[in-house]
Protein backbone atom coordinates (compact mmCIF):
# COMPACT_ATOMS: atom_id res chain seq x y z
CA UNK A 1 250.47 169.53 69.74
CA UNK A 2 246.58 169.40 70.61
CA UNK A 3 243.80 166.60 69.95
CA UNK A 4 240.50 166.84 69.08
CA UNK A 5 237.58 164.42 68.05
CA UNK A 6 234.96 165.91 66.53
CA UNK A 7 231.64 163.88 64.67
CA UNK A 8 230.82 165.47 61.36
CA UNK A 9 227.59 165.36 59.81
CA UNK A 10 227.24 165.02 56.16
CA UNK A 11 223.94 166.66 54.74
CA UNK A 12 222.66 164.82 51.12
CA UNK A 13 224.35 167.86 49.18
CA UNK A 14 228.02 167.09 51.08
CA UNK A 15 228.41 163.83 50.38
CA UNK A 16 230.33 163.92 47.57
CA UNK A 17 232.72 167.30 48.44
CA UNK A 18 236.10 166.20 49.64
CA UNK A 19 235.98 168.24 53.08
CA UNK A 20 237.98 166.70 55.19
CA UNK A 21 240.84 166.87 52.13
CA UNK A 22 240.46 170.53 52.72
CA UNK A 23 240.44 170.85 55.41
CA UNK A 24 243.95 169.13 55.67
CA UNK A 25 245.43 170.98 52.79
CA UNK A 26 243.56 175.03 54.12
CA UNK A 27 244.68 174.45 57.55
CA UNK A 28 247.92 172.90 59.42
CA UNK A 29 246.28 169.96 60.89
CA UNK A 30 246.38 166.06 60.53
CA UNK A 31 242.77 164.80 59.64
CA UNK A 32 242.63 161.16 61.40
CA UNK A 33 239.31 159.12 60.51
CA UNK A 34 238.42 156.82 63.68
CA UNK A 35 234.93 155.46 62.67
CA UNK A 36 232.65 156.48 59.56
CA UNK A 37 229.43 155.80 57.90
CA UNK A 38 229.16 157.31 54.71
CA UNK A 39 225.76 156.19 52.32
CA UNK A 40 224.68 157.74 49.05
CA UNK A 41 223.05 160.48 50.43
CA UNK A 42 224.21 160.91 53.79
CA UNK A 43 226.86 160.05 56.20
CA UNK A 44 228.84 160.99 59.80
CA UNK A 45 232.69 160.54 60.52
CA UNK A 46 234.49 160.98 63.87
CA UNK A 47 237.38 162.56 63.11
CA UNK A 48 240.50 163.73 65.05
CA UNK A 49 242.12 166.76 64.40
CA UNK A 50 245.96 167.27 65.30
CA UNK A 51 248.06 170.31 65.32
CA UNK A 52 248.10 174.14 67.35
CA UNK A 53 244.84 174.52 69.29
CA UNK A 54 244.29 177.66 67.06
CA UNK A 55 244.83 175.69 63.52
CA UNK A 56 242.18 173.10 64.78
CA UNK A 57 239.22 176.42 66.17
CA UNK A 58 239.67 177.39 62.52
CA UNK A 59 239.48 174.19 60.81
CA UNK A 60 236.20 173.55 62.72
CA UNK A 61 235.00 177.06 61.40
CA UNK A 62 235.80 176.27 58.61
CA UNK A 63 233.70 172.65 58.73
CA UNK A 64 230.79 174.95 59.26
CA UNK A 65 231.46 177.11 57.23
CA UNK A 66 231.07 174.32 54.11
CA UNK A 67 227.67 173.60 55.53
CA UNK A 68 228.44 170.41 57.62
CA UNK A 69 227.21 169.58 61.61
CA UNK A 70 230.00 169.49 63.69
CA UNK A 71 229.81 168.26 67.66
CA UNK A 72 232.94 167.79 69.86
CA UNK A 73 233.41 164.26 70.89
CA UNK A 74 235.90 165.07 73.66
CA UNK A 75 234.77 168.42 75.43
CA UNK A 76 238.41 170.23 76.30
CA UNK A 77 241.30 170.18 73.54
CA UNK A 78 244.08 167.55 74.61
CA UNK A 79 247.11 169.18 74.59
């Protein structure tokens, strides 16, 4: 089982999407919040993702993918 903390950025047209639900539900990791700040129109979480080192690459893909800023926290996956 790998860890890795990642900081999301939310641009003004994110805020409101349930990502990190997906996320959780598209991919076979545990989303774990550590420290947010979400405002009306814009907002960052640091977030740790749990699960097989491969599940967690494509879950940060997929982060991109939906148009949010993503930068590792923790440089190496923990496993």
């Amino acid at each position: 089982m790998s860890h890795f903390r990642i900081r999301i950025g939310f641009p003004e047209d994110k805020i409101t999407e349930p990502i990190i639900y997906q996320i959780g539900h598209e991919f076979k990791v545990v989303t774990n919040i550590r420290k947010a700040d979400v405002r009306e129109k814009t907002g960052w979480v640091e977030l740790e993702l749990i699960g097989d080192s491969g599940e967690i690459e494509k879950a940060i893909e997929s982060l991109r993918a939906k148009g949010v800023k993503v930068e590792p926290i923790e440089r190496n996956i923990i496993e």
